[in-house]
Protein backbone atom coordinates (compact mmCIF):
# COMPACT_ATOMS: atom_id res chain seq x y z
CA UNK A 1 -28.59 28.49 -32.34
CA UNK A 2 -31.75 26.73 -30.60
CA UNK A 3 -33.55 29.02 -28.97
CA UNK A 4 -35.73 27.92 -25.67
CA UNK A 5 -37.59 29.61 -23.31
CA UNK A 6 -37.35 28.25 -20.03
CA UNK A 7 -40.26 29.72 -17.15
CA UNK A 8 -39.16 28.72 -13.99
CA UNK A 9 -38.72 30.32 -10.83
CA UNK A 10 -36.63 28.61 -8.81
CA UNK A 11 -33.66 31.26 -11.02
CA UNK A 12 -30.67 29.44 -8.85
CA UNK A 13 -31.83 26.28 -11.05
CA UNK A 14 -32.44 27.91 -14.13
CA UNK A 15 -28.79 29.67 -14.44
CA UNK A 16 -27.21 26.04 -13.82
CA UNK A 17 -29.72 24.54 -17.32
CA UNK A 18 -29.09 27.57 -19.03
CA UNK A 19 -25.03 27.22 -18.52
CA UNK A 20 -25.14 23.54 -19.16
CA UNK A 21 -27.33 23.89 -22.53
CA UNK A 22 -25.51 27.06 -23.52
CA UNK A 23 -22.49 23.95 -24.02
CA UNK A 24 -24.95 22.24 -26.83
CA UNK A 25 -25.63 25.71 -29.04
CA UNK A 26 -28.81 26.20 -27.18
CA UNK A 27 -29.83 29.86 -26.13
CA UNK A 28 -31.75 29.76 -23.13
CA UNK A 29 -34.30 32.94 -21.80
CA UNK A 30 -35.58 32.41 -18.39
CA UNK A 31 -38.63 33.90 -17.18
CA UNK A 32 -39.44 34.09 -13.42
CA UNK A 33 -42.94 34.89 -13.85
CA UNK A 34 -45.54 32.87 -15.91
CA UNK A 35 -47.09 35.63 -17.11
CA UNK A 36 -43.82 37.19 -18.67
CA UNK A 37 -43.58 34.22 -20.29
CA UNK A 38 -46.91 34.16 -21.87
CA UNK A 39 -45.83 37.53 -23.04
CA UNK A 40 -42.28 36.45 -24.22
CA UNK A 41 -44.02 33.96 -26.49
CA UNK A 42 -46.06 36.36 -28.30
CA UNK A 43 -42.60 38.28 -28.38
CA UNK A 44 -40.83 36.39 -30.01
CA UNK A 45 -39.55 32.97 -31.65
CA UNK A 46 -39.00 30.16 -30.28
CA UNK A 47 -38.02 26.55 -30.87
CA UNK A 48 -38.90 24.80 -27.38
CA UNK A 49 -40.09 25.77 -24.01
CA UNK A 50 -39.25 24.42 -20.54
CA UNK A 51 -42.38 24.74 -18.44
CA UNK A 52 -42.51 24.32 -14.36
CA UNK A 53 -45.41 23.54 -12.58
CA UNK A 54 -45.32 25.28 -9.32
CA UNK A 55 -45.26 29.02 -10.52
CA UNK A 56 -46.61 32.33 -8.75
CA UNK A 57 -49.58 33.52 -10.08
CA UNK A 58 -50.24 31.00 -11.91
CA UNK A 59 -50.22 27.30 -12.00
CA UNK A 60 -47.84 26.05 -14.86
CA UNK A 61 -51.21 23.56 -16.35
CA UNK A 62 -52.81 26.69 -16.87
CA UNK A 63 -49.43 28.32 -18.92
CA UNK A 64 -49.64 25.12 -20.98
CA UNK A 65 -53.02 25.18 -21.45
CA UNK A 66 -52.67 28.75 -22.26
CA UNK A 67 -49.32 28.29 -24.98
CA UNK A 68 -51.02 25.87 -26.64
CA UNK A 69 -54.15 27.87 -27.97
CA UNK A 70 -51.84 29.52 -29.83
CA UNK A 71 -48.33 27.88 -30.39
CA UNK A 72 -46.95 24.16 -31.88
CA UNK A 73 -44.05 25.08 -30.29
CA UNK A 74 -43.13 21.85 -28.15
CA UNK A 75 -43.23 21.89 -24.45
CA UNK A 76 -41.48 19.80 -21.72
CA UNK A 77 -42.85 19.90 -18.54
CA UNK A 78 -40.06 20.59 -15.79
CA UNK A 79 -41.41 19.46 -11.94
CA UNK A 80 -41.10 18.47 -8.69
CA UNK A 81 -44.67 17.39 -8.29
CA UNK A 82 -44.63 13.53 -9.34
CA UNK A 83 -48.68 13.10 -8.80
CA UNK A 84 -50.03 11.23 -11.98
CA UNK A 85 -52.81 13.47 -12.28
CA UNK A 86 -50.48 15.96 -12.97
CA UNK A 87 -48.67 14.06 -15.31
CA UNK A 88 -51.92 13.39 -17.07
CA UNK A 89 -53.30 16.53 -17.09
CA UNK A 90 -50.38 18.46 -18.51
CA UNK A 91 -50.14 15.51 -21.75
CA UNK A 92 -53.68 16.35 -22.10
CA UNK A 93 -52.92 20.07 -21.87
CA UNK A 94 -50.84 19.98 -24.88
CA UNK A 95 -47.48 19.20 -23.36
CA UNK A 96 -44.86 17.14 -25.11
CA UNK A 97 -42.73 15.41 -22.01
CA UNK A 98 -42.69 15.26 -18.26
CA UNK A 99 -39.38 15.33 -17.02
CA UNK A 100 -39.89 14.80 -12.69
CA UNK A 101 -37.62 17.36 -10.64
CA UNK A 102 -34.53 16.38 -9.52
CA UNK A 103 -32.92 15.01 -13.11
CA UNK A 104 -29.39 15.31 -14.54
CA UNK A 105 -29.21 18.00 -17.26
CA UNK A 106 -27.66 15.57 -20.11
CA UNK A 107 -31.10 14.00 -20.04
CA UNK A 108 -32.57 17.31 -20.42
CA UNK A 109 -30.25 18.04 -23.72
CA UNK A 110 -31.75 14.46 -24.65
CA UNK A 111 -35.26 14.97 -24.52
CA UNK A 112 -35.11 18.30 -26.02
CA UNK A 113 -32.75 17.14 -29.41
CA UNK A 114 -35.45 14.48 -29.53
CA UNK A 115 -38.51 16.59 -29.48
CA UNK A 116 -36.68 18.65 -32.54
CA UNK A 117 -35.91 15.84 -34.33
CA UNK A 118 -39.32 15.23 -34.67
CA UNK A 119 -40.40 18.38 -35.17
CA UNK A 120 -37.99 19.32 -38.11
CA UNK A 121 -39.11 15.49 -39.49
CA UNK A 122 -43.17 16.56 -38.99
CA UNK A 123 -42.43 19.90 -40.83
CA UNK A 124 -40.36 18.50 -43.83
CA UNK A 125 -43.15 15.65 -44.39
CA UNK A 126 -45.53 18.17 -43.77
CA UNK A 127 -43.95 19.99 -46.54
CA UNK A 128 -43.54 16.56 -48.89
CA UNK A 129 -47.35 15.63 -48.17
CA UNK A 130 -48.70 19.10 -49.63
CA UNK A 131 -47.42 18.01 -52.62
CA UNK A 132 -49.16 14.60 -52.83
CA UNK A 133 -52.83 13.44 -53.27
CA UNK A 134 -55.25 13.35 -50.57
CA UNK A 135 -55.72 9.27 -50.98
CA UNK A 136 -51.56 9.35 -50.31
CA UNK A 137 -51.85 11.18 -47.26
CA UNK A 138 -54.61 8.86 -45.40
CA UNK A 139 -53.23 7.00 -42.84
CA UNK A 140 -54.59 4.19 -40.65
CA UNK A 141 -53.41 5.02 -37.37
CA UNK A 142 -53.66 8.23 -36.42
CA UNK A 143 -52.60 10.58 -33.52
CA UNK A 144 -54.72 13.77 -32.13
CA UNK A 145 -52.55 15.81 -29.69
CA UNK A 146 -55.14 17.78 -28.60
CA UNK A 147 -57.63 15.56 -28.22
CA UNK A 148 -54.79 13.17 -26.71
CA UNK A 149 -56.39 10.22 -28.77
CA UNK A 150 -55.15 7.61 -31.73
CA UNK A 151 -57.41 6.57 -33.54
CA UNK A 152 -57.13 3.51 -35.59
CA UNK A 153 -59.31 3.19 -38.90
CA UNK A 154 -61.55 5.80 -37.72
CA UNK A 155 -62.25 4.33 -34.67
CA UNK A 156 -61.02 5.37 -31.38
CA UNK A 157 -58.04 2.98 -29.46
CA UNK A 158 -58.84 1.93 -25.67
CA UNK A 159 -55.08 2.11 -24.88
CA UNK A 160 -53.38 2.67 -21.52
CA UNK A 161 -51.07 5.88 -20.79
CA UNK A 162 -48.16 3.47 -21.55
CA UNK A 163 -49.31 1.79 -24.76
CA UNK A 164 -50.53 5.94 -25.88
CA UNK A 165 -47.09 7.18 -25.43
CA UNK A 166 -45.35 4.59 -27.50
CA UNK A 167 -47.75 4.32 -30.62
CA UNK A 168 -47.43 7.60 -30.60
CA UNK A 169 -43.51 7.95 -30.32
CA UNK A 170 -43.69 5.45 -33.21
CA UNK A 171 -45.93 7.49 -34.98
CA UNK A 172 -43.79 11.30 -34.61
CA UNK A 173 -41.05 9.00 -35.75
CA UNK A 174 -42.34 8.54 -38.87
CA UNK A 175 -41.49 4.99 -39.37
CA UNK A 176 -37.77 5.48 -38.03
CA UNK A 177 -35.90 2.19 -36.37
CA UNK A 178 -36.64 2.89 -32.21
CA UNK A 179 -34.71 0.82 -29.78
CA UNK A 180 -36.10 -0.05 -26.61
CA UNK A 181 -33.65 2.02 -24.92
CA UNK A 182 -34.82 5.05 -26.69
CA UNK A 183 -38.80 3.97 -25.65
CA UNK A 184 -38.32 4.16 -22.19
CA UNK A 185 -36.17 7.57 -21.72
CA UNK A 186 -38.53 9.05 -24.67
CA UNK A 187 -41.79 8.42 -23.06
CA UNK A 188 -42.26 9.40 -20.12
CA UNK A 189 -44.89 6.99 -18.50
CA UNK A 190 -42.54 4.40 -18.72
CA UNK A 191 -40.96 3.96 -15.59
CA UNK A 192 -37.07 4.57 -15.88
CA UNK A 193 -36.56 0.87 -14.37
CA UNK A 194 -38.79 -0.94 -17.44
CA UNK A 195 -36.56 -3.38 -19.26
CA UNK A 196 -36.44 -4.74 -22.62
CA UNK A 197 -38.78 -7.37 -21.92
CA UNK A 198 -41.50 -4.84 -20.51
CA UNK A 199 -41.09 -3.35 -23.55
CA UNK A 200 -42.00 -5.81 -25.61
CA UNK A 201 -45.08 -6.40 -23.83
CA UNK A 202 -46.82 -3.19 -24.28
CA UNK A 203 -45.67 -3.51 -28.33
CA UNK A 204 -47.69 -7.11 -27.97
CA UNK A 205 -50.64 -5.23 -26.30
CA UNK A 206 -50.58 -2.71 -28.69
CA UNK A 207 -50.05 -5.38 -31.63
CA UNK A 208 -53.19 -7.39 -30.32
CA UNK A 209 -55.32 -3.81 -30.03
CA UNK A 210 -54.58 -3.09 -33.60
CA UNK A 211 -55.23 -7.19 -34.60
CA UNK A 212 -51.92 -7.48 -35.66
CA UNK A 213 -50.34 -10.94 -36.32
CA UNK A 214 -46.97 -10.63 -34.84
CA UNK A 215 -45.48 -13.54 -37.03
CA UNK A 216 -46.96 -11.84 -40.37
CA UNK A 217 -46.72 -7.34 -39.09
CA UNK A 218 -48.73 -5.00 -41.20
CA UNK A 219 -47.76 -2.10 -38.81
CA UNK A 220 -45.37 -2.63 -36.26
CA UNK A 221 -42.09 -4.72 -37.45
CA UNK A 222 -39.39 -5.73 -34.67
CA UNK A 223 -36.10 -4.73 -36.08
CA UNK A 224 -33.65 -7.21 -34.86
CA UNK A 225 -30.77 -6.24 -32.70
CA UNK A 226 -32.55 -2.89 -32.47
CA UNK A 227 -36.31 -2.26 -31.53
CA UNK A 228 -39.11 -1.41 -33.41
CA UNK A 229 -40.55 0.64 -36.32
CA UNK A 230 -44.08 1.39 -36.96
CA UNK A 231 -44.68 1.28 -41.03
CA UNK A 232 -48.14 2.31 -42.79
C-alpha cells in the first residue's frame, strides 16, 4: 500500500482525493494544519506528500521549504494560486510537481505513479552505482535539485524553466524511451495545450545548448514513433 500524506485544508476536497486514490492501493492521511503535518512527517513513513499552498499558519512554500531539510520524500504541489512566482519558488523549494487547483483526480494518480517510478528507479541505480567505480559513475549532465541547476561538463546550463524541466525529466528517467505526450503532462511548465511540434523545439534548444548535432546525437536520441531518450 502507498502511503501519502496529503496537508490540505480545504477537508471537503481532501475526502473526495483520498476516496478516489484509496481505488489505486494508495493510503491517504490528511492533515488540516501545516504544522501537524510537519509533525506527521517526523512520525512516520511516507512515500509521497500532497502539499497546498494556501494553509493557516503557515504558507505551504514555507512547509516545503521546511520537509525538504530533512526528507527526499517527493512532493507535489496542490493549488489554486496559478502566479509563476509561485510556481517557481516552490521547484526551487524542493518540490517535485505543480499541479494548478481545479484538476481531475486521474491526473493526480498520474503524476504521483510517475514520481515513484522514478524514485524506486533512482534508489535501485543508486543501489547498482555503489557497487561500481567512481570513473563509472561520472556523468556529463548533471541535475542539482536543490540548487535547481544542471550542469553540463562542470559548467552551469543557461536554460529556460521549460528546457530545465525536460532535461531533467530525461535525466530521473534514466535513459527510458519518453513520448511527447508524457513531456507535457510530466512537466509542469509546459502548458497543457503544447503540441508535438513545441516539443520538439525545446529538445532542439536544448540539443543546440549542449552542442549537440541532431543528425549524429551523443545525448539526446529521437526514438521514432515515440519521443525521446536522453543516453550518457
Amino acid at each position: 500500500m502507498i502511503k501519502i500524506l496529503m496537508i490540505e485544508d480545504d477537508l471537503e476536497l481532501a475526502e473526495i482525493l483520498s476516496e478516489f486514490l484509496e481505488q489505486f492501493e494508495m493510503s491517504v492521511k490528511t492533515c488540516a494544519e501545516p504544522f501537524l503535518g510537519l509533525s506527521e512527517l517526523e512520525i512516520n513513513k511516507y512515500d509521497l506528500v500532497i502539499l497546498d499552498l494556501s494553509l493557516p499558519g503557515l504558507d505551504g512554500l514555507e512547509v516545503c521549504k521546511e520537509i525538504r531539510k530533512k526528507h527526499d520524500v517527493p512532493i507535489i504541489i496542490s493549488s489554486a494560486r496559478h502566479d509563476l512566482n509561485d510556481k517557481v519558488n516552490a521547484f526551487e523549494l524542493g518540490a517535485d510537481d505543480y499541479l494548478p487547483k481545479p484538476y481531475e483526480p486521474k491526473e493526480l494518480v498520474v503524476r504521483i505513479k510517475s514520481h515513484l517510478r522514478r524514485t524506486n528507479a533512482s534508489f535501485a541505480s543508486s543501489v547498482q552505482e555503489s557497487k561500481t567505480t567512481s570513473t563509472d559513475t561520472q556523468k556529463d549532465i548533471v541535475c542539482d535539485d536543490f540548487a535547481h541547476q544542471i550542469t553540463f561538463k562542470g559548467e552551469p546550463l543557461n536554460l529556460t524553466i521549460a528546457e530545465y524541466d525536460i532535461l531533467r525529466y530525461m535525466l530521473k528517467k534514466q535513459g527510458g524511451a519518453i513520448s511527447r505526450e508524457e513531456f507535457i503532462w510530466g512537466c509542469e511548465s509546459i502548458n497543457d495545450t503544447s503540441t508535438n511540434k513545441s516539443i520538439d523545439v525545446i529538445i532542439g534548444r536544448i540539443r543546440a545548448k549542449l552542442g549537440e548535432d541532431p543528425k549524429n546525437p551523443r545525448y539526446i536520441h529521437a526514438i521514432r514513433g515515440v519521443g525521446y531518450k536522453l543516453e550518457q
